[in-house]
Protein backbone atom coordinates (compact mmCIF):
# COMPACT_ATOMS: atom_id res chain seq x y z
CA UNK A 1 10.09 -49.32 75.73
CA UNK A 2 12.56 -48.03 78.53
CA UNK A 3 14.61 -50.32 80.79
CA UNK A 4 15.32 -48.72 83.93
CA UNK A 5 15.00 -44.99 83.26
CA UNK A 6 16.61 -45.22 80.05
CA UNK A 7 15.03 -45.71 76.11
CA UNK A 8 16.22 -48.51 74.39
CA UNK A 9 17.53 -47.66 71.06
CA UNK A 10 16.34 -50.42 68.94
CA UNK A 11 18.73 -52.59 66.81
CA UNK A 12 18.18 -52.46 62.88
CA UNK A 13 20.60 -54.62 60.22
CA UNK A 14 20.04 -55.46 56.64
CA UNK A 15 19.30 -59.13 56.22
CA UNK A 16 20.11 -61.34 52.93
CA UNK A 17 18.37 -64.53 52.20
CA UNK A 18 20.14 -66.51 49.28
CA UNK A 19 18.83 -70.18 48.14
CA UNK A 20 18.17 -72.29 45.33
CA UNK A 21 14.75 -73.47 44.86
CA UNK A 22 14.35 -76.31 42.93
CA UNK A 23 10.89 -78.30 41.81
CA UNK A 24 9.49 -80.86 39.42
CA UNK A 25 7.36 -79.28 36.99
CA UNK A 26 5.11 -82.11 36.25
CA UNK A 27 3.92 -83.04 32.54
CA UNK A 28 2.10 -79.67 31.66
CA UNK A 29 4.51 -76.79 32.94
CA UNK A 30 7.30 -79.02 31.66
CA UNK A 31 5.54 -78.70 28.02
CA UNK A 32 5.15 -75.12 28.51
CA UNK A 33 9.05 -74.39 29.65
CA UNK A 34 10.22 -77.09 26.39
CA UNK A 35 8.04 -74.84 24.14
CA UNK A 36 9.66 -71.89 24.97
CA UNK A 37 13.00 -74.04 24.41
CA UNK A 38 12.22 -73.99 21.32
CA UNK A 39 10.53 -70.75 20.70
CA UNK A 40 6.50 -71.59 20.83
CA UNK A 41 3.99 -70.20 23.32
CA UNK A 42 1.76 -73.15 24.48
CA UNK A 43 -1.79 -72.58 26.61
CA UNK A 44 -4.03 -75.12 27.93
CA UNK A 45 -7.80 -75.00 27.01
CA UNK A 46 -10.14 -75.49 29.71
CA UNK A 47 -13.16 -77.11 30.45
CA UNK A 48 -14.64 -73.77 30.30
CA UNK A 49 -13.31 -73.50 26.52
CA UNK A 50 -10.95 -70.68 27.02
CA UNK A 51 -7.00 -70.98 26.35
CA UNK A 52 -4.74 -70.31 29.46
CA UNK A 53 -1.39 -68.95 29.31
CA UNK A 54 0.65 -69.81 31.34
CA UNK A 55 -0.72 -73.07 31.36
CA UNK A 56 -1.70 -74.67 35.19
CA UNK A 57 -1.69 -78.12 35.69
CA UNK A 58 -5.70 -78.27 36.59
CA UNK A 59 -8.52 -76.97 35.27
CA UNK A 60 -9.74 -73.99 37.53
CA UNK A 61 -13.74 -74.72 36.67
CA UNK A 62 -13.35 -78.46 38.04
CA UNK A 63 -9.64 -79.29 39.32
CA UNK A 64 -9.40 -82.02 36.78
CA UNK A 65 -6.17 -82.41 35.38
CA UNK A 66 -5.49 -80.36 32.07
CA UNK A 67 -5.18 -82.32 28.94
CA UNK A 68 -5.47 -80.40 25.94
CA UNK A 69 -2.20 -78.02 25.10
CA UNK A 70 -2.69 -75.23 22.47
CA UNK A 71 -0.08 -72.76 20.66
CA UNK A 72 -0.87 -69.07 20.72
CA UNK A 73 0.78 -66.55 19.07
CA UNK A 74 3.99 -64.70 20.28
CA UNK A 75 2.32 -61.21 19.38
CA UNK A 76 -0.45 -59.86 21.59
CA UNK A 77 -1.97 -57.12 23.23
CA UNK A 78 -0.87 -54.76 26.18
CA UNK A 79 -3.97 -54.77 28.77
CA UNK A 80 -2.49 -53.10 31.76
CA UNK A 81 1.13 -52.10 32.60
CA UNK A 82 3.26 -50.45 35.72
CA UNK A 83 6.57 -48.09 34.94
CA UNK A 84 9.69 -49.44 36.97
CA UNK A 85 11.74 -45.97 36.65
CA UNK A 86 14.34 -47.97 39.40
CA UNK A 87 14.95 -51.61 38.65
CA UNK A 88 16.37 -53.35 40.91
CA UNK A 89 19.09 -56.38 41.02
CA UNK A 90 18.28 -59.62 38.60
CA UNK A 91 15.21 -57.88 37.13
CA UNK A 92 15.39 -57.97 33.35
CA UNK A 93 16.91 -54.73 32.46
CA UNK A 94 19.41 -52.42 34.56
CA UNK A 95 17.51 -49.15 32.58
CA UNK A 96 13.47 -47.83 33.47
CA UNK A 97 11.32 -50.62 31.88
CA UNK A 98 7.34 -51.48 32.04
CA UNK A 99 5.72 -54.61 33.75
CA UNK A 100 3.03 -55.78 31.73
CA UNK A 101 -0.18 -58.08 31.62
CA UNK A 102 -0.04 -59.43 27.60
CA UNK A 103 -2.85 -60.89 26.41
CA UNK A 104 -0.95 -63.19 23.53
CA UNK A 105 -3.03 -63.84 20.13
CA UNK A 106 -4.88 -66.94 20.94
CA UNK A 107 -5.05 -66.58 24.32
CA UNK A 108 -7.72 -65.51 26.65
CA UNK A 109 -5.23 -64.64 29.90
CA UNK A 110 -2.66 -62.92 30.25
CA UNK A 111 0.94 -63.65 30.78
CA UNK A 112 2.92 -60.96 32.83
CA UNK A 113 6.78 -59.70 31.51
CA UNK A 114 8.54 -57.04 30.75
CA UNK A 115 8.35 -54.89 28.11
CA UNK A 116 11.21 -52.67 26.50
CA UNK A 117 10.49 -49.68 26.14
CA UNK A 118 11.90 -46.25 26.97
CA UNK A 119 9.82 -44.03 28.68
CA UNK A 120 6.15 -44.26 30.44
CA UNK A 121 4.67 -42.44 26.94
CA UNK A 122 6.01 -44.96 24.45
CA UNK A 123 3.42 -47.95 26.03
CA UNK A 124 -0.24 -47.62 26.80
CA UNK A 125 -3.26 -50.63 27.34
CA UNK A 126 -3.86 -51.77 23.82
CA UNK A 127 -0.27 -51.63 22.69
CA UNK A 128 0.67 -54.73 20.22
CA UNK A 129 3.79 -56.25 21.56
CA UNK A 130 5.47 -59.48 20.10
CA UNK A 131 8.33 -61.54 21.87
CA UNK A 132 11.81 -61.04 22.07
CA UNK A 133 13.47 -64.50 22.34
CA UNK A 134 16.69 -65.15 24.07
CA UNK A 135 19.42 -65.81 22.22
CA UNK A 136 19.80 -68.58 24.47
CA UNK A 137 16.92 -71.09 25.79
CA UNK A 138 16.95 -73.48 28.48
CA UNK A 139 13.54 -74.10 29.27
CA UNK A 140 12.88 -71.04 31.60
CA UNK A 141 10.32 -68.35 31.66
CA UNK A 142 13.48 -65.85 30.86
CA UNK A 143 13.77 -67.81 27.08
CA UNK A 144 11.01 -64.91 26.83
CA UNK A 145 13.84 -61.85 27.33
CA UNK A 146 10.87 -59.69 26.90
CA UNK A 147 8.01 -57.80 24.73
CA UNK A 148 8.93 -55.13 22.53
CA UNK A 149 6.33 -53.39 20.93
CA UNK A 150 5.22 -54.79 16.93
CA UNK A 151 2.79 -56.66 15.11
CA UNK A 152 4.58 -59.25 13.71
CA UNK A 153 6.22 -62.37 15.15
CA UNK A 154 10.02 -62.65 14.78
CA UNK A 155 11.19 -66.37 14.77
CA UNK A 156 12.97 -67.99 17.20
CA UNK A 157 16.71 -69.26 16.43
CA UNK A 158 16.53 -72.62 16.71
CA UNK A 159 17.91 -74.91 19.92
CA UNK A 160 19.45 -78.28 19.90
CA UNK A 161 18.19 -79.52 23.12
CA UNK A 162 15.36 -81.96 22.84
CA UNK A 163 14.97 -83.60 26.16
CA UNK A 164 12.16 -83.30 28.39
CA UNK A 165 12.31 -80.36 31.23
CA UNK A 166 11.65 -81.89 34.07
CA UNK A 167 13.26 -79.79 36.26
CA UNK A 168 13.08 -76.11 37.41
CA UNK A 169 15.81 -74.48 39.73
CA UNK A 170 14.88 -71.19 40.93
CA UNK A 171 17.66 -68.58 42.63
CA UNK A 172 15.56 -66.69 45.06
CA UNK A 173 17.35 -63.85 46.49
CA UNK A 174 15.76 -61.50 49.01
CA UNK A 175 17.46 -58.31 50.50
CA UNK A 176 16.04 -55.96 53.11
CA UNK A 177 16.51 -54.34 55.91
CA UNK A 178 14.93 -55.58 59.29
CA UNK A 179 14.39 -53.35 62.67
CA UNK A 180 13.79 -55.17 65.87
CA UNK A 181 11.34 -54.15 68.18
CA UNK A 182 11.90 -52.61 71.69
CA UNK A 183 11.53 -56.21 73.17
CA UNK A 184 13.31 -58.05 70.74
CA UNK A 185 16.72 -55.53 70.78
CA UNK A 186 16.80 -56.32 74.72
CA UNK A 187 16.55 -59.97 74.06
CA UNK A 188 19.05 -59.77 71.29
CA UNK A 189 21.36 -57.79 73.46
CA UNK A 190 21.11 -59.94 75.84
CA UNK A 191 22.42 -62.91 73.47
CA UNK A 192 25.58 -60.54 72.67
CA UNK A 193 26.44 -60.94 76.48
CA UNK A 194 26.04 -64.03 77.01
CA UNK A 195 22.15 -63.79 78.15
CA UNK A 196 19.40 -65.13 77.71
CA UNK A 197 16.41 -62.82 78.21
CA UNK A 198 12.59 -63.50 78.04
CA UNK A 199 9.82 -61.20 78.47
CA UNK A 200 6.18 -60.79 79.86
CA UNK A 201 3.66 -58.24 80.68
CA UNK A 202 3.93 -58.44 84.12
CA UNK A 203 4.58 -61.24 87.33
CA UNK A 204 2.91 -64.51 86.92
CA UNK A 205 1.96 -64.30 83.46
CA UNK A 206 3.65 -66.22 80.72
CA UNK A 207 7.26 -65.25 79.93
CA UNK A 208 7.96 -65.70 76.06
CA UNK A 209 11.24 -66.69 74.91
CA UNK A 210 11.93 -64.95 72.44
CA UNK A 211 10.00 -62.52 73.82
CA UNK A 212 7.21 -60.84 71.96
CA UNK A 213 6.40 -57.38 71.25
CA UNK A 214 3.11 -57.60 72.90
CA UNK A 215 1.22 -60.53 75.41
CA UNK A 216 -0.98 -62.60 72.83
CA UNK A 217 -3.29 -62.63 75.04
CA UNK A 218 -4.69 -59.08 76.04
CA UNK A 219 -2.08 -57.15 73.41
CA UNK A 220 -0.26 -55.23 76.47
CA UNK A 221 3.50 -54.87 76.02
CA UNK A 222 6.09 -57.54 77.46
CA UNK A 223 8.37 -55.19 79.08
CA UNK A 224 9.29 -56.63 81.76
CA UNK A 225 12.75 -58.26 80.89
CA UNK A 226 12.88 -61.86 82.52
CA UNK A 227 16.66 -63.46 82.49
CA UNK A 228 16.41 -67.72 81.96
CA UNK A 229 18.63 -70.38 82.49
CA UNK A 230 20.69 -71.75 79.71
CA UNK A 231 18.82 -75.26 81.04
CA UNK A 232 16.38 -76.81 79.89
CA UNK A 233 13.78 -79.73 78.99
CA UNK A 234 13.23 -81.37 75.74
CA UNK A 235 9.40 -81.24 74.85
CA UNK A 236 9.27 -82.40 71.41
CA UNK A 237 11.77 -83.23 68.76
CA UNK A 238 12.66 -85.07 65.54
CA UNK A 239 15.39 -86.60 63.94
CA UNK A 240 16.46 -85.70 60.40
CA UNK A 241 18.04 -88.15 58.58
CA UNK A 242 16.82 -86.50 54.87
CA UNK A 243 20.19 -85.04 53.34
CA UNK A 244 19.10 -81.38 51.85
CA UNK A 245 21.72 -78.72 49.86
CA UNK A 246 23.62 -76.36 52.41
CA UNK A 247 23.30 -79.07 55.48
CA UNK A 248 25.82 -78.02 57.98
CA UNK A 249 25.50 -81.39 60.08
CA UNK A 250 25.78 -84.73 58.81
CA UNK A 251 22.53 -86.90 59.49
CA UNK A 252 20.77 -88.05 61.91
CA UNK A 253 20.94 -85.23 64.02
CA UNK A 254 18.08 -83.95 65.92
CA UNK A 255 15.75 -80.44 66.15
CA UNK A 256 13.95 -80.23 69.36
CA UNK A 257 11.81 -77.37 70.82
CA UNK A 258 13.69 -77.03 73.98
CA UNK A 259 12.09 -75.28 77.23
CA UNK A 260 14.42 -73.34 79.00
CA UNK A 261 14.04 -73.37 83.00
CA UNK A 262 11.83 -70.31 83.64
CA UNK A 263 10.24 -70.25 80.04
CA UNK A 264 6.46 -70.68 79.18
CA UNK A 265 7.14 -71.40 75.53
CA UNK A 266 9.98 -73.47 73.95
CA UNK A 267 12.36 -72.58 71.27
CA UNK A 268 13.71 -74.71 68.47
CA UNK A 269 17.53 -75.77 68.47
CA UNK A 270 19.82 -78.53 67.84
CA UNK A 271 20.59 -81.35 70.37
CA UNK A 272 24.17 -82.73 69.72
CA UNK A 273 26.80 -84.50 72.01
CA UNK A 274 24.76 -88.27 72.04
CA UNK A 275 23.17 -90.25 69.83
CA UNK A 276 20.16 -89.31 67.93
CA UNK A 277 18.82 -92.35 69.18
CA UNK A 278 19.28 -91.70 72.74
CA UNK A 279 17.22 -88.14 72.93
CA UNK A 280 13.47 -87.95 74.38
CA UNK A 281 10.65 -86.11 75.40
CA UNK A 282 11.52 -84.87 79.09
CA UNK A 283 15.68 -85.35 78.71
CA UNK A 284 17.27 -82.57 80.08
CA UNK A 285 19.86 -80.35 78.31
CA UNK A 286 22.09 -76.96 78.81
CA UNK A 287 23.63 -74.82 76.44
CA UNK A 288 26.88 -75.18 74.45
CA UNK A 289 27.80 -71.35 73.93
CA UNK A 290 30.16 -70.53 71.02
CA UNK A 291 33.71 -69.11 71.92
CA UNK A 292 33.21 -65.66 73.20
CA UNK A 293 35.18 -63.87 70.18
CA UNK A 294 32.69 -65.71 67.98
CA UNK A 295 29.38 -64.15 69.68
CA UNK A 296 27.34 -61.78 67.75
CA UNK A 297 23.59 -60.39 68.17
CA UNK A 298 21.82 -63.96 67.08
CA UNK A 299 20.93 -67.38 69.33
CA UNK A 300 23.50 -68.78 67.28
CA UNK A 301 25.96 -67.96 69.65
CA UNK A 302 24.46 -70.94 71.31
CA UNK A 303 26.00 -73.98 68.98
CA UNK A 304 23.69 -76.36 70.43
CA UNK A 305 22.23 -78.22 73.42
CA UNK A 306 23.40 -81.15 74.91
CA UNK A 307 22.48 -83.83 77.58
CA UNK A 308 23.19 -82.22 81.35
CA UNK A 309 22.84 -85.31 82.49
CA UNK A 310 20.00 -84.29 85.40
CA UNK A 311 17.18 -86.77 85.75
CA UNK A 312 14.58 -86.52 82.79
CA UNK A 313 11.81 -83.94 83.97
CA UNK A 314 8.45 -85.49 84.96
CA UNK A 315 6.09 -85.30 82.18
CA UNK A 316 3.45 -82.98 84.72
CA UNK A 317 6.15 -80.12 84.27
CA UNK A 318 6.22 -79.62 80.43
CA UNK A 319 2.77 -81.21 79.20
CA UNK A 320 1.18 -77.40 78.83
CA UNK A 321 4.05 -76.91 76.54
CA UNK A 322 3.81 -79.81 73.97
């Protein structure tokens, strides 16, 4: 993409997302994650007769809950396997490792972990492996540290804990690195001055904000750079009154998708400065910009929207865009 008669050098930055994710686990993954608590293996047999490790909470042949559990053994078989000779942050070793499908004694799946082992020759399909237990078990899939290869089980030390595990929290933790595209660097550009910048393919079609890389409609580029208002019209919106971890506004607030004057789709953002109560389909709103010193390449530099206090728009004008 060029603007003008020069290339645009496209933004790149690496990104981090960081969150807890935390479930119930329900009656039959909460038996599996006590079992390995306390150092057993446990499958579920199926309708179909065979045992299933991990367990799932319905029966693949008919989606009927599962009801019988089974123990299998914590030896089993190596039946394919990957070499990691770079692992990476919060995988189980910080040394070359393998990834394996085991098929455990018992069992007629397989259950995939790691197995320690030094170098691609030492592990090969048909390998016995048996469990290495964690010195330390709180009803997680790591209680399993990993495989190591043997024939012969090695106990578990025993736990204390007998309660139920009911719940599972899971740290997810994603890193990478993400490039924008021609369209997308003008548009976030644009935000770092104070802009706000749609795009299209050409006059009279539909200007996207943010733009796209390409019109949706016939796949030609949206180059041509289309500069909006910091006004706009409320099209649709709800109120959140559900508390959640890392909420940076107390509830009710509200998240509407907001149509900016000159826009042909709307973008989501907060609506602040009345009551939740008072916001509708068709108010009118403008920008709240962050201090200047606090802008950066994102739409946060827009805080939020609030009331302009223009007459509500006339339903005709932002019906298409529901």
């Amino acid at each position: 993409m060029t603007q003008g008669n020069t290339a645009v050098e496209v933004l790149s930055a690496p990104l981090r997302v960081r969150f807890d994710y935390t479930r119930s686990v329900g009656p039959i993954i909460g038996a599996f994650l006590a079992g390995l608590r306390e150092g057993r293996i446990l499958g579920a047999r199926g309708s179909d007769e065979r045992v299933l490790v991990p367990p799932p909470e319905f029966d693949p042949q008919t989606a009927a809950p599962i009801g019988e559990l089974v123990e299998v053994a914590a030896v089993g078989t190596v039946r394919s396997w990957t070499w990691v000779p770079q692992p990476l942050p919060g995988q189980p070793f910080d040394r070359p490792f393998a990834w394996a499908f085991v098929q455990l004694d018992g069992a007629d799946t397989t259950l995939l972990h790691a197995v320690d082992v030094t170098s691609p020759q030492d592990i090969h399909t048909g390998l016995r492996v048996r469990v290495r237990w964690a010195a330390e078990r709180t009803g997680r899939i790591q209680d399993i540290a990993c495989f190591e290869p043997g024939d012969t089980a090695v106990p578990a030390t025993p736990q204390d804990a007998t309660e139920p595990v009911e719940i599972l929290t899971t740290p997810v933790d994603l890193s990478y690195k993400h490039t924008a595209s021609p369209q997308e660097t003008v548009y976030l550009r644009g935000l770092a001055e104070g802009k706000l910048l749609g795009g299209r393919s050409r006059p009279g079609d539909r200007v996207y904000f943010p733009p796209r890389g390409a019109n949706p409609t016939d796949g030609t580029p949206t180059d041509e750079v289309v500069e909006l208002s910091d006004h706009g019209t409320v099209t649709t919106f709800c109120i959140v009154n559900v508390p959640f971890l890392g909420q940076r506004i107390k509830p009710p607030y509200v998240a509407a998708y907001i149509l900016l004057d000159g826009a042909d789709i709307p973008v989501l953002h907060l609506v602040l400065g009345c009551d939740a109560s008072e916001v509708r389909m068709g108010m009118r709103v403008e920008a709240v910009w962050k201090p200047r010193e606090e802008w950066g390449h994102g739409l946060e530099n827009v805080d939020h929207f609030r009331p302009s206090g223009e007459p509500d728009a006339e339903y005709d004008t932002y019906r298409q865009h529901l």
